[in-house]
PDB file of N, CA and C in Angstrom:
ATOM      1  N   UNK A   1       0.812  -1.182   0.000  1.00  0.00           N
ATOM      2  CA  UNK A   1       0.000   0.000   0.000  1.00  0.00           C
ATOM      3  C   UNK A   1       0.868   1.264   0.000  1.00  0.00           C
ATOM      4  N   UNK A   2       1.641   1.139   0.653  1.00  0.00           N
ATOM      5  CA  UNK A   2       2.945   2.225   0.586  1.00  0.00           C
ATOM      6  C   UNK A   2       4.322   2.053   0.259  1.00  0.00           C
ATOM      7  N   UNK A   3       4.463   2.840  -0.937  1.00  0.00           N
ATOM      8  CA  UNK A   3       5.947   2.774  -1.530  1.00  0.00           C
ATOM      9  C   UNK A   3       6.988   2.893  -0.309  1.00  0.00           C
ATOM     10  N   UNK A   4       6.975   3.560   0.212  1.00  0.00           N
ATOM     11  CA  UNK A   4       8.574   3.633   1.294  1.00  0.00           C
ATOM     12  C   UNK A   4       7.604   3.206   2.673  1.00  0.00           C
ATOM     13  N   UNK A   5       8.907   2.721   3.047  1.00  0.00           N
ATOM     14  CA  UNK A   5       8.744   2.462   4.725  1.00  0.00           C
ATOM     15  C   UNK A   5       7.964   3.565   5.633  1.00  0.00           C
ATOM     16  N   UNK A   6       9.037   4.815   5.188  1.00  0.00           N
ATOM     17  CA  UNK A   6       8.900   5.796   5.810  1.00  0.00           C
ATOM     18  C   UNK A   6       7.496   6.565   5.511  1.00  0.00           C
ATOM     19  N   UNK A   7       6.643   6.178   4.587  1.00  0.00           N
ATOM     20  CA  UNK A   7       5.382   6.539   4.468  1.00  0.00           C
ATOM     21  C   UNK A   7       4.654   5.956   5.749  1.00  0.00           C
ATOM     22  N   UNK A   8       4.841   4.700   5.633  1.00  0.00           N
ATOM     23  CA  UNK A   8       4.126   4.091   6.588  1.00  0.00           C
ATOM     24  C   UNK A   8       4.384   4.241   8.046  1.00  0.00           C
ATOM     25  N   UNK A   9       4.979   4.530   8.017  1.00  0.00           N
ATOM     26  CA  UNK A   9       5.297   5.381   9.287  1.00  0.00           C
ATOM     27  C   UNK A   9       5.256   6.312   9.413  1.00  0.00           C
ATOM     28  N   UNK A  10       4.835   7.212   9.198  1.00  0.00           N
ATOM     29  CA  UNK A  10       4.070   8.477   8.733  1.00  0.00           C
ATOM     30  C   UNK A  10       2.774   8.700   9.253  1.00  0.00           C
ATOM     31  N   UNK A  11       2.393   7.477   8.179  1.00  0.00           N
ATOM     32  CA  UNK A  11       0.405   7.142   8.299  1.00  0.00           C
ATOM     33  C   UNK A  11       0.577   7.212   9.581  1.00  0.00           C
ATOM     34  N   UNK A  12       1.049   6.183  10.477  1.00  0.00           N
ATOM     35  CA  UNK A  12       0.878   5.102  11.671  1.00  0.00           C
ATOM     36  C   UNK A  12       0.820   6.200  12.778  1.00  0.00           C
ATOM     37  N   UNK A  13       1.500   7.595  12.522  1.00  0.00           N
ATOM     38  CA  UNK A  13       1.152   8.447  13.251  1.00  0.00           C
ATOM     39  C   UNK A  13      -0.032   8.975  13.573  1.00  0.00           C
ATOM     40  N   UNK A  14      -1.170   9.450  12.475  1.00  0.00           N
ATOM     41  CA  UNK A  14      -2.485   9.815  12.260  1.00  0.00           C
ATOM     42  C   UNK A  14      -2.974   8.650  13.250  1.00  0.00           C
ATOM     43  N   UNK A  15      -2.656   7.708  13.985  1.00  0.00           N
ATOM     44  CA  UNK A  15      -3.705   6.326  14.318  1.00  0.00           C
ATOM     45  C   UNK A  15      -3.326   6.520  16.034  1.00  0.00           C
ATOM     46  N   UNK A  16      -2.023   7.012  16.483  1.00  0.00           N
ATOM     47  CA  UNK A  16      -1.172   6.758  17.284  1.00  0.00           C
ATOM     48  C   UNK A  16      -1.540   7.933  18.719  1.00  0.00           C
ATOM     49  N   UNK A  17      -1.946   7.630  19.959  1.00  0.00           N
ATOM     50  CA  UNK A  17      -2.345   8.785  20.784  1.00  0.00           C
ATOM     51  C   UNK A  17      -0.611  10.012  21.239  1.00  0.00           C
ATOM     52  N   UNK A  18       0.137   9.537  20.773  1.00  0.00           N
ATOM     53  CA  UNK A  18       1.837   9.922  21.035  1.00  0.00           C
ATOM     54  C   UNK A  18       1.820  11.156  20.273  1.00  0.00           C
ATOM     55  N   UNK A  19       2.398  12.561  21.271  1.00  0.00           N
ATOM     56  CA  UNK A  19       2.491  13.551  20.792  1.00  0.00           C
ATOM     57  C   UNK A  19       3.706  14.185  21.214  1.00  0.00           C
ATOM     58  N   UNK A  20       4.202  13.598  20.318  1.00  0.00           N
ATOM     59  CA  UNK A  20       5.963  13.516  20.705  1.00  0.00           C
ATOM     60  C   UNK A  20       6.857  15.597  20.425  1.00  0.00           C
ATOM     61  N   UNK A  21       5.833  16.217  19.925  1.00  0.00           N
ATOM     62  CA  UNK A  21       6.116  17.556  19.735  1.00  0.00           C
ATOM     63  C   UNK A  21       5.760  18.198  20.434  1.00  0.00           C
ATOM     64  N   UNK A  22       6.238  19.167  21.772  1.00  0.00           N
ATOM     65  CA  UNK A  22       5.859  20.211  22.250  1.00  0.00           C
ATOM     66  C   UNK A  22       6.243  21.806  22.143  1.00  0.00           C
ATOM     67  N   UNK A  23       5.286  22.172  22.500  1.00  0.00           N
ATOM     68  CA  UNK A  23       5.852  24.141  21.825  1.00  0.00           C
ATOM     69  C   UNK A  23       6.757  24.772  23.778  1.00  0.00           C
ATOM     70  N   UNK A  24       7.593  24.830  23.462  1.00  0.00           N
ATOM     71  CA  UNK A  24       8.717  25.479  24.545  1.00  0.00           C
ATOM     72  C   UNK A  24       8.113  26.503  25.298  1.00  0.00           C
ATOM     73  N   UNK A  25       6.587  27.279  24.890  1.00  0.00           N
ATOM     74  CA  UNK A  25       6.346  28.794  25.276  1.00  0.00           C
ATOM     75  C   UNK A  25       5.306  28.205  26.300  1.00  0.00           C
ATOM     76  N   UNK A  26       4.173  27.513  25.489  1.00  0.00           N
ATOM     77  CA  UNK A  26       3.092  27.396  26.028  1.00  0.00           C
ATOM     78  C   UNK A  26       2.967  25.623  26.440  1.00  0.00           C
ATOM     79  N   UNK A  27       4.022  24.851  25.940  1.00  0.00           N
ATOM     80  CA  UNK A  27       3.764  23.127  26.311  1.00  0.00           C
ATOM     81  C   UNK A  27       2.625  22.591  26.034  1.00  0.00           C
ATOM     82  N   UNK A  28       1.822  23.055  24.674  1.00  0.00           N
ATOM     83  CA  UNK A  28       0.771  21.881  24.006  1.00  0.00           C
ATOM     84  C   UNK A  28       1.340  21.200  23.417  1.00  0.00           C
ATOM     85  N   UNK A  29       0.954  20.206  22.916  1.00  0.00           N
ATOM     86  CA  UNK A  29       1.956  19.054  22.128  1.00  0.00           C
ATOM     87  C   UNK A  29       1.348  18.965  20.865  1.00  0.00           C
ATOM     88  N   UNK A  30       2.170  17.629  19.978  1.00  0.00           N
ATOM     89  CA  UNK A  30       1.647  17.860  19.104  1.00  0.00           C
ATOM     90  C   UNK A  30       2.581  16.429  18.596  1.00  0.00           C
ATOM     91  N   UNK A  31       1.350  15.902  17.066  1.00  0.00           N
ATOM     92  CA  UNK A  31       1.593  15.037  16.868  1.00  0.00           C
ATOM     93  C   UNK A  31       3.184  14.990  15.215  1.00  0.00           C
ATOM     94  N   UNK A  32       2.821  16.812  14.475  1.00  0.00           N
ATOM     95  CA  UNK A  32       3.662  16.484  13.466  1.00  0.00           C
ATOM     96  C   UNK A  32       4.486  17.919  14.072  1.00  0.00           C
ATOM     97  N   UNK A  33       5.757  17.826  13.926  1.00  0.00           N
ATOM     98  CA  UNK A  33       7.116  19.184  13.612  1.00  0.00           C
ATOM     99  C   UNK A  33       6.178  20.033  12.930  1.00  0.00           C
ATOM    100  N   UNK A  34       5.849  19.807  11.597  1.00  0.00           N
ATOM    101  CA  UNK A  34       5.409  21.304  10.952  1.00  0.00           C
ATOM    102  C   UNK A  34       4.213  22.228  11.268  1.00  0.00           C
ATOM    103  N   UNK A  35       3.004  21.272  12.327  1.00  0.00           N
ATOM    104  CA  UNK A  35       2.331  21.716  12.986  1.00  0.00           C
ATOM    105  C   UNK A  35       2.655  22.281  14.458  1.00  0.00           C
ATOM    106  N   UNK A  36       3.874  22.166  14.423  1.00  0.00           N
ATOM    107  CA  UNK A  36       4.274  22.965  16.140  1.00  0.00           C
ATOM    108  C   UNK A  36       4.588  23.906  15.474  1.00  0.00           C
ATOM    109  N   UNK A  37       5.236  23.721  14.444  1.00  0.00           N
ATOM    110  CA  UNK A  37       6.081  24.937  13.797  1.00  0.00           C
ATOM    111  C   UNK A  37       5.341  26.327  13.251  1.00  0.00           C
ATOM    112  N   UNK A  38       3.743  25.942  12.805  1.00  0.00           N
ATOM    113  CA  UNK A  38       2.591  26.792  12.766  1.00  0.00           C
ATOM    114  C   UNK A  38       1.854  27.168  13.721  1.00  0.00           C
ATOM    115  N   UNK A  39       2.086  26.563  14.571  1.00  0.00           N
ATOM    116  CA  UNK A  39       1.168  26.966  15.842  1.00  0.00           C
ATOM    117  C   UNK A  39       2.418  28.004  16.256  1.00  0.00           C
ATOM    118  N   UNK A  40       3.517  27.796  16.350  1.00  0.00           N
ATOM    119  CA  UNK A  40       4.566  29.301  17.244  1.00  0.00           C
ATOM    120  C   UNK A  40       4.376  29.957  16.340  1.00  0.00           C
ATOM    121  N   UNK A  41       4.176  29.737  15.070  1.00  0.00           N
ATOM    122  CA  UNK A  41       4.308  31.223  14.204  1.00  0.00           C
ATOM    123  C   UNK A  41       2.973  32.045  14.357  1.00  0.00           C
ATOM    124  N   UNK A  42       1.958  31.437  14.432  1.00  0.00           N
ATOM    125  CA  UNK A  42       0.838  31.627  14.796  1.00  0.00           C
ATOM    126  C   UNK A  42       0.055  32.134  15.916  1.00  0.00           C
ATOM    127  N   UNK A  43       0.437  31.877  16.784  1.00  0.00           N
ATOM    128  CA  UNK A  43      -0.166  32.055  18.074  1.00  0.00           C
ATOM    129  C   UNK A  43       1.268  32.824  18.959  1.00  0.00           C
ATOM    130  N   UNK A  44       2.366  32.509  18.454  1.00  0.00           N
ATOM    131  CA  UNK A  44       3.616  32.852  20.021  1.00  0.00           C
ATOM    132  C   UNK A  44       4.473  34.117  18.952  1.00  0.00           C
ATOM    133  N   UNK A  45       4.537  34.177  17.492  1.00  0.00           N
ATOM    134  CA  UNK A  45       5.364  34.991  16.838  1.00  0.00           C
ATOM    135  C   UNK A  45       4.607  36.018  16.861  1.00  0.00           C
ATOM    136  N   UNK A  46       5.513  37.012  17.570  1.00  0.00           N
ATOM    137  CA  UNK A  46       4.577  38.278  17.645  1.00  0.00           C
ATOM    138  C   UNK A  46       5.156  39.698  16.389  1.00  0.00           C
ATOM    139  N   UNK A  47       6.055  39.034  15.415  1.00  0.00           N
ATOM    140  CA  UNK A  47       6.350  39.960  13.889  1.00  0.00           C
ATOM    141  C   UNK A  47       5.100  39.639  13.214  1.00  0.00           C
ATOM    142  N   UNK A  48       4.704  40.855  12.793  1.00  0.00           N
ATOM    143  CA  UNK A  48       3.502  41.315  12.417  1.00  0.00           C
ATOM    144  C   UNK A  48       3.811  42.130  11.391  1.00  0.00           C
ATOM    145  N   UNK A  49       3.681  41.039   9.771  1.00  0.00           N
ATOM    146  CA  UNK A  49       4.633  41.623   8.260  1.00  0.00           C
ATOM    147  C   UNK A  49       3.428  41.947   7.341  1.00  0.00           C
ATOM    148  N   UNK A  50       2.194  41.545   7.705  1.00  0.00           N
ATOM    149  CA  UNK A  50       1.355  42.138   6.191  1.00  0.00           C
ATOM    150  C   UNK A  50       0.257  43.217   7.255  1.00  0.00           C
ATOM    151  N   UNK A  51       0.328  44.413   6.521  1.00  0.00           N
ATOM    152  CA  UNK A  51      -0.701  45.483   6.827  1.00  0.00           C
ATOM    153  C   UNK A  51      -1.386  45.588   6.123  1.00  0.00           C
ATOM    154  N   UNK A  52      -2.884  45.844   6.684  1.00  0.00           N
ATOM    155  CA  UNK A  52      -4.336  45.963   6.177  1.00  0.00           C
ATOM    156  C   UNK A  52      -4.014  47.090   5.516  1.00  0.00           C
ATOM    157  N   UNK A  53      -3.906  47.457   4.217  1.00  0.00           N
ATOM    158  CA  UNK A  53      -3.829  49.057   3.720  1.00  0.00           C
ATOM    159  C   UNK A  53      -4.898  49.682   3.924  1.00  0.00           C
ATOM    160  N   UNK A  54      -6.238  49.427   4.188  1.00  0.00           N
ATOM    161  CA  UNK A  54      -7.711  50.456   4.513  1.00  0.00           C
ATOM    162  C   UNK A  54      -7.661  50.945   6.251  1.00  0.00           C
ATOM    163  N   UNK A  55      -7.101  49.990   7.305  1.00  0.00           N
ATOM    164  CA  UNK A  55      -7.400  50.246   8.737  1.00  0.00           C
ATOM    165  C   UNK A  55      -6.110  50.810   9.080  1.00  0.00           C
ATOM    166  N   UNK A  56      -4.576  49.751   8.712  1.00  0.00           N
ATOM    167  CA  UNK A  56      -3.923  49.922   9.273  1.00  0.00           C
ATOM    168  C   UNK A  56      -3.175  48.711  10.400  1.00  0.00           C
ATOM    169  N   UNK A  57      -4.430  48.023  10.530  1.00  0.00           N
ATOM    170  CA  UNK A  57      -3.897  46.826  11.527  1.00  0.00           C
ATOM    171  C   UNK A  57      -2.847  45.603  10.718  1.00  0.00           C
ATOM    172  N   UNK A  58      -2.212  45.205  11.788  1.00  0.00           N
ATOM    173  CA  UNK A  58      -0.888  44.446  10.903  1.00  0.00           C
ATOM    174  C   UNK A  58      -1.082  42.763  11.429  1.00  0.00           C
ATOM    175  N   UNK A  59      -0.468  42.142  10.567  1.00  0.00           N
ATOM    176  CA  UNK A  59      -0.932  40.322  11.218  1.00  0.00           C
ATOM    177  C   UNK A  59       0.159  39.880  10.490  1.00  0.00           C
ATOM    178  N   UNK A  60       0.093  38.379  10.950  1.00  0.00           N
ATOM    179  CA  UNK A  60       1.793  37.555  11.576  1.00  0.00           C
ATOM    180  C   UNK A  60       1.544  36.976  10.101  1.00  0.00           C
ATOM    181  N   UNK A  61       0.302  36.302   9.240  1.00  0.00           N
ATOM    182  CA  UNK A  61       0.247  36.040   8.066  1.00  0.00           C
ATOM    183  C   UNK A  61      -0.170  36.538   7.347  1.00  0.00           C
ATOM    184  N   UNK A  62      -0.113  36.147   5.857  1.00  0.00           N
ATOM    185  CA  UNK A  62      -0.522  36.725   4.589  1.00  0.00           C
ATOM    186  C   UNK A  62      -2.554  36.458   4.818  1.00  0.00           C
ATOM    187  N   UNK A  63      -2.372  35.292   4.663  1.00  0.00           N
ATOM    188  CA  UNK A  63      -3.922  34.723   5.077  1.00  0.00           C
ATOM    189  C   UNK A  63      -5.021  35.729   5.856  1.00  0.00           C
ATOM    190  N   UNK A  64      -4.433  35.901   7.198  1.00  0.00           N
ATOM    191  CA  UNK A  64      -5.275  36.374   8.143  1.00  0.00           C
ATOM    192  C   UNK A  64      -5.289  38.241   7.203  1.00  0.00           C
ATOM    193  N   UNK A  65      -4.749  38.887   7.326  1.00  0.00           N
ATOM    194  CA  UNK A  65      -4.803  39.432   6.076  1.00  0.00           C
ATOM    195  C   UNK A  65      -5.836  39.784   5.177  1.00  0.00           C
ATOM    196  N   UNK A  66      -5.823  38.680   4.268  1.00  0.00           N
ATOM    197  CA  UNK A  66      -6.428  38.666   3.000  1.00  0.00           C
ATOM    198  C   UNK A  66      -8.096  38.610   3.783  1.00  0.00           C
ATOM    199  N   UNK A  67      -8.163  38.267   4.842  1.00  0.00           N
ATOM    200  CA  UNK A  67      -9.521  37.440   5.472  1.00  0.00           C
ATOM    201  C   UNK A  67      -9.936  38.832   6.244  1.00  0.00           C
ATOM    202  N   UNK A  68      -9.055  39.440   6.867  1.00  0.00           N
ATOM    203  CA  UNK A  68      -9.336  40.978   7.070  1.00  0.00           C
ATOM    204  C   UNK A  68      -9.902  41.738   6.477  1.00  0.00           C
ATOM    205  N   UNK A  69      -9.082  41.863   5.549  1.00  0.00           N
ATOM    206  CA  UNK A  69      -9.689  43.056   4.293  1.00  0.00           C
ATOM    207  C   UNK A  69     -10.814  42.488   3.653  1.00  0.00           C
ATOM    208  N   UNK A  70     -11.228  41.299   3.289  1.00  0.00           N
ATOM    209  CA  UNK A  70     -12.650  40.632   3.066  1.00  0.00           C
ATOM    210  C   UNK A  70     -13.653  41.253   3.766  1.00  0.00           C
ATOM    211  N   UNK A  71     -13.372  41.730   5.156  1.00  0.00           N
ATOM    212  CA  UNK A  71     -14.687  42.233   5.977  1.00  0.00           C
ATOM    213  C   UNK A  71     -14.622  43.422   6.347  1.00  0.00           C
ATOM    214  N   UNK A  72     -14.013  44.454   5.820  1.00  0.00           N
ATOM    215  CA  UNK A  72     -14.042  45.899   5.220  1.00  0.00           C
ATOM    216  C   UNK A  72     -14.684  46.076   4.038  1.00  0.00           C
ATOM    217  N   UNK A  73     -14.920  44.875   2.903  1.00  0.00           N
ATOM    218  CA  UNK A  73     -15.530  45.104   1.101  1.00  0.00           C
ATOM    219  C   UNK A  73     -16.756  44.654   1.989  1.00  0.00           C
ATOM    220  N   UNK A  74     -17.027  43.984   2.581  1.00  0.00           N
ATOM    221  CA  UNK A  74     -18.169  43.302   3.119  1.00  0.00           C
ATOM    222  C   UNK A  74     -18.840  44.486   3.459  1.00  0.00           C
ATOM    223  N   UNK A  75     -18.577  45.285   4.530  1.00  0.00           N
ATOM    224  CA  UNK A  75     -19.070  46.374   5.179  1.00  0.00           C
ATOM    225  C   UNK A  75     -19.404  47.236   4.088  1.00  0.00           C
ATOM    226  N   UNK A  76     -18.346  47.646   3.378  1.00  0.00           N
ATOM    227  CA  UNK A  76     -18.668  48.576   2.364  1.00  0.00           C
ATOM    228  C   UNK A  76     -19.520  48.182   1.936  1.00  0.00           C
ATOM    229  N   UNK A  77     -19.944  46.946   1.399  1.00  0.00           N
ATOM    230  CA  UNK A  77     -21.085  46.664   0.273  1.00  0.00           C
ATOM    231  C   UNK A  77     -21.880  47.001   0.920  1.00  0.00           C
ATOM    232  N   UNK A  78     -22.303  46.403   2.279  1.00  0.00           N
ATOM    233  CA  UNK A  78     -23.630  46.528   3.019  1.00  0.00           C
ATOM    234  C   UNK A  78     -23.854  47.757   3.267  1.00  0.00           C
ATOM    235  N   UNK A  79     -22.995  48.747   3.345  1.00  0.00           N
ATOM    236  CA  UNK A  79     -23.143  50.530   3.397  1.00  0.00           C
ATOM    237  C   UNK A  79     -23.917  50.929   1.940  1.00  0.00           C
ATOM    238  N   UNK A  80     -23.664  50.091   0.791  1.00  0.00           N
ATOM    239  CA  UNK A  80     -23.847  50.657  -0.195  1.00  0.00           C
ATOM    240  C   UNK A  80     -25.100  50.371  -0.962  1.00  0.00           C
ATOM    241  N   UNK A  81     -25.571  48.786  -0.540  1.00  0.00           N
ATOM    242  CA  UNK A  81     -26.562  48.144  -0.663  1.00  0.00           C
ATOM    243  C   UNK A  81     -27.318  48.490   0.630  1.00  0.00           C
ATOM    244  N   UNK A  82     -27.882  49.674   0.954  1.00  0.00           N
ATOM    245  CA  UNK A  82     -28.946  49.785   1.808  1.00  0.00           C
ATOM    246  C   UNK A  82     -30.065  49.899   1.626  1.00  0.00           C
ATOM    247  N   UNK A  83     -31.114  49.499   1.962  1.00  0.00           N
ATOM    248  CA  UNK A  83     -32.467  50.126   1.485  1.00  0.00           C
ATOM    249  C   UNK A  83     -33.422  50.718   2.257  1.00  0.00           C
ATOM    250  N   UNK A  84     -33.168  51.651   1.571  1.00  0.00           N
ATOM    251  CA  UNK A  84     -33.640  53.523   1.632  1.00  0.00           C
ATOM    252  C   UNK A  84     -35.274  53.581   2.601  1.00  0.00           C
ATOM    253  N   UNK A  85     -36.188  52.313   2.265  1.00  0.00           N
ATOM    254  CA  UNK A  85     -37.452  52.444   2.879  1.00  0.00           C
ATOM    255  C   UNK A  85     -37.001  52.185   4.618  1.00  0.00           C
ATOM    256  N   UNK A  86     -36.552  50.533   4.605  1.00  0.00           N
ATOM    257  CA  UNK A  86     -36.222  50.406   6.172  1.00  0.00           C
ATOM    258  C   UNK A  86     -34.984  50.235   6.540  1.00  0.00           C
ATOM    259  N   UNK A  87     -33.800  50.702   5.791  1.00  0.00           N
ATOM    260  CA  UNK A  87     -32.862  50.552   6.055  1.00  0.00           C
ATOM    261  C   UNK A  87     -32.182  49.004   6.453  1.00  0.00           C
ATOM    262  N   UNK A  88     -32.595  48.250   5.842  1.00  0.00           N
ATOM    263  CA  UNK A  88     -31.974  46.749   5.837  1.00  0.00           C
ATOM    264  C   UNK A  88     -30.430  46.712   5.175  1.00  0.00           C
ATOM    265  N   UNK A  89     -29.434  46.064   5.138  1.00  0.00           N
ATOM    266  CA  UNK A  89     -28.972  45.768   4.313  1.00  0.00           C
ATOM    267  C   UNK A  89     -28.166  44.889   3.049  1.00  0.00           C
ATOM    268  N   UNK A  90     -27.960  44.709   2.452  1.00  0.00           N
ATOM    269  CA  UNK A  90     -27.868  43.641   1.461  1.00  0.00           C
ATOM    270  C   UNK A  90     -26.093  43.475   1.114  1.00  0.00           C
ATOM    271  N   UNK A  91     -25.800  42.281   0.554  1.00  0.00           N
ATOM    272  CA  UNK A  91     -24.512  42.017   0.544  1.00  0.00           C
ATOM    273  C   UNK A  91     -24.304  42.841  -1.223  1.00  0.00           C
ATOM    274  N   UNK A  92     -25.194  42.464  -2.185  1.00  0.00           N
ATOM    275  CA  UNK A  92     -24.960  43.084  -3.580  1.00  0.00           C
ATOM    276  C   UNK A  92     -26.092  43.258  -3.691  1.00  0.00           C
ATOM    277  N   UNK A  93     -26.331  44.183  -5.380  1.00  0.00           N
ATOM    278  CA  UNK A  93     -27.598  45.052  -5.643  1.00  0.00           C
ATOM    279  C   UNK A  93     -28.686  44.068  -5.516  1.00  0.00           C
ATOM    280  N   UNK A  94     -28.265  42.743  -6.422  1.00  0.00           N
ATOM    281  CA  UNK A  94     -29.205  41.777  -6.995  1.00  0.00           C
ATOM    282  C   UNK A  94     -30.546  41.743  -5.569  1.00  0.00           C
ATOM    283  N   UNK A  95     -29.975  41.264  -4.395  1.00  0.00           N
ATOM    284  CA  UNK A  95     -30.617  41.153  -3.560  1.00  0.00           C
ATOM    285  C   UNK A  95     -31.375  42.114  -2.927  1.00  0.00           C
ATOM    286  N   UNK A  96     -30.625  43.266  -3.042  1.00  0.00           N
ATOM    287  CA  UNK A  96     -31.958  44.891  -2.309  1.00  0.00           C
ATOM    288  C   UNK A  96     -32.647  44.940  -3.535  1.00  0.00           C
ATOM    289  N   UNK A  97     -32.449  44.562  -4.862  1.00  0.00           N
ATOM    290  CA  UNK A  97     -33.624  44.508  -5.734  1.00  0.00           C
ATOM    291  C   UNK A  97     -34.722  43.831  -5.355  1.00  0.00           C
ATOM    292  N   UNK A  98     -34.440  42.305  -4.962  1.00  0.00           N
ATOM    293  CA  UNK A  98     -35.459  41.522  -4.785  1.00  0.00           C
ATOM    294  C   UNK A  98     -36.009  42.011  -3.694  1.00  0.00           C
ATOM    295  N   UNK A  99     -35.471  42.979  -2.490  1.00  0.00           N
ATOM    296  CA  UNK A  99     -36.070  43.450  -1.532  1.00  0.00           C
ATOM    297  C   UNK A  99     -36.779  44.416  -1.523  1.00  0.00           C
ATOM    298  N   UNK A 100     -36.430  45.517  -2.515  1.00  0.00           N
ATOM    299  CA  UNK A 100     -37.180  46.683  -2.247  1.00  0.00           C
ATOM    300  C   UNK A 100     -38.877  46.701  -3.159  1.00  0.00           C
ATOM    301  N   UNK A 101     -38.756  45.256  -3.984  1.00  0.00           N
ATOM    302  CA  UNK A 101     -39.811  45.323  -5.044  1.00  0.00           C
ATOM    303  C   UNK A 101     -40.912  44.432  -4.022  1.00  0.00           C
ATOM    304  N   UNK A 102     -40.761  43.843  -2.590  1.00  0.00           N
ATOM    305  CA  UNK A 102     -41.374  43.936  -1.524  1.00  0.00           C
ATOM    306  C   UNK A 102     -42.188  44.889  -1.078  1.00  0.00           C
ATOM    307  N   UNK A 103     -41.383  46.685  -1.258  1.00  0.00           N
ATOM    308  CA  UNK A 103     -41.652  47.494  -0.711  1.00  0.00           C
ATOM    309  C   UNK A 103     -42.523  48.013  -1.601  1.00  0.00           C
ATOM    310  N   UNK A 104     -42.766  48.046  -2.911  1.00  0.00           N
ATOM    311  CA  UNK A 104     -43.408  48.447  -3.868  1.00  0.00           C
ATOM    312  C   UNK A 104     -43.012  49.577  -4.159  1.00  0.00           C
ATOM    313  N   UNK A 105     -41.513  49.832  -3.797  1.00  0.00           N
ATOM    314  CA  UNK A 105     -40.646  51.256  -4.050  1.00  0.00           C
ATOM    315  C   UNK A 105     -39.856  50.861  -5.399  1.00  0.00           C
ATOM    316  N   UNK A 106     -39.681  49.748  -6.387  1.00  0.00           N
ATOM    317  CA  UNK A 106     -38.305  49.656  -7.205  1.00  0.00           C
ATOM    318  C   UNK A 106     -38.245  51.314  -7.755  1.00  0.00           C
ATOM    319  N   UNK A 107     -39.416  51.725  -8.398  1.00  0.00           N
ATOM    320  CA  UNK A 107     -38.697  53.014  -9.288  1.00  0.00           C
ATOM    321  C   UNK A 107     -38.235  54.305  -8.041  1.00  0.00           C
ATOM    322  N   UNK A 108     -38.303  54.132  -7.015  1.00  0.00           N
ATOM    323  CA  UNK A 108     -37.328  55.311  -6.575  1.00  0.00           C
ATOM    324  C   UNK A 108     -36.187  54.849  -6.590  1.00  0.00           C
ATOM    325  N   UNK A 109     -35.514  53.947  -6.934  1.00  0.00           N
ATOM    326  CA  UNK A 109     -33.792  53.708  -7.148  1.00  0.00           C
ATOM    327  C   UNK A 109     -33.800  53.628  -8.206  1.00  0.00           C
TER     328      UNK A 109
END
């Protein structure tokens, strides 16, 4: 089933309660190296290399980041998609369309 040894011993880890990796700061353990190695960069590395260019706030990854600035366009949309009768708001137009023709308002937008 597995070309090298060393695969299989690999797998045998995923099966195995042995968490032979611990983090030096905080002592959770852990079952693989490259997952201790993400958890300190993550949680204990406090360099903080990509900045939000709209707020200003800074984070340890690219990821967290990209997932940031997602919920600034978010906001914006919902600022922009408002509707004018009760002030609800919508993620894109498509949807305050289907809402405001509820209101029996479409031609004031």
């Amino acid at each position: 089933m597995f070309k090298h040894p060393c695969k299989l011993k690999d797998h045998l880890i995923v099966h195995s309660l042995d968490r032979p990796w611990k983090c030096d700061i905080c002592e959770r353990t852990f079952k693989y190296k490259r997952v201790l190695k993400h958890h300190v960069k993550m949680v204990h590395d406090k360099s903080r290399d990509f900045l939000c260019d709209i707020c200003g706030k800074t984070f340890g990854n690219r990821r967290n980041c990209v997932v940031h600035r997602k919920r600034h366009f978010k906001e914006f949309n919902l600022l922009r998609n408002r509707c004018r009768v009760c002030g609800e708001t919508f993620l894109n137009k498509f949807y305050l369309k289907k809402h405001i023709i509820l209101h029996g308002a479409y031609n004031e937008y």
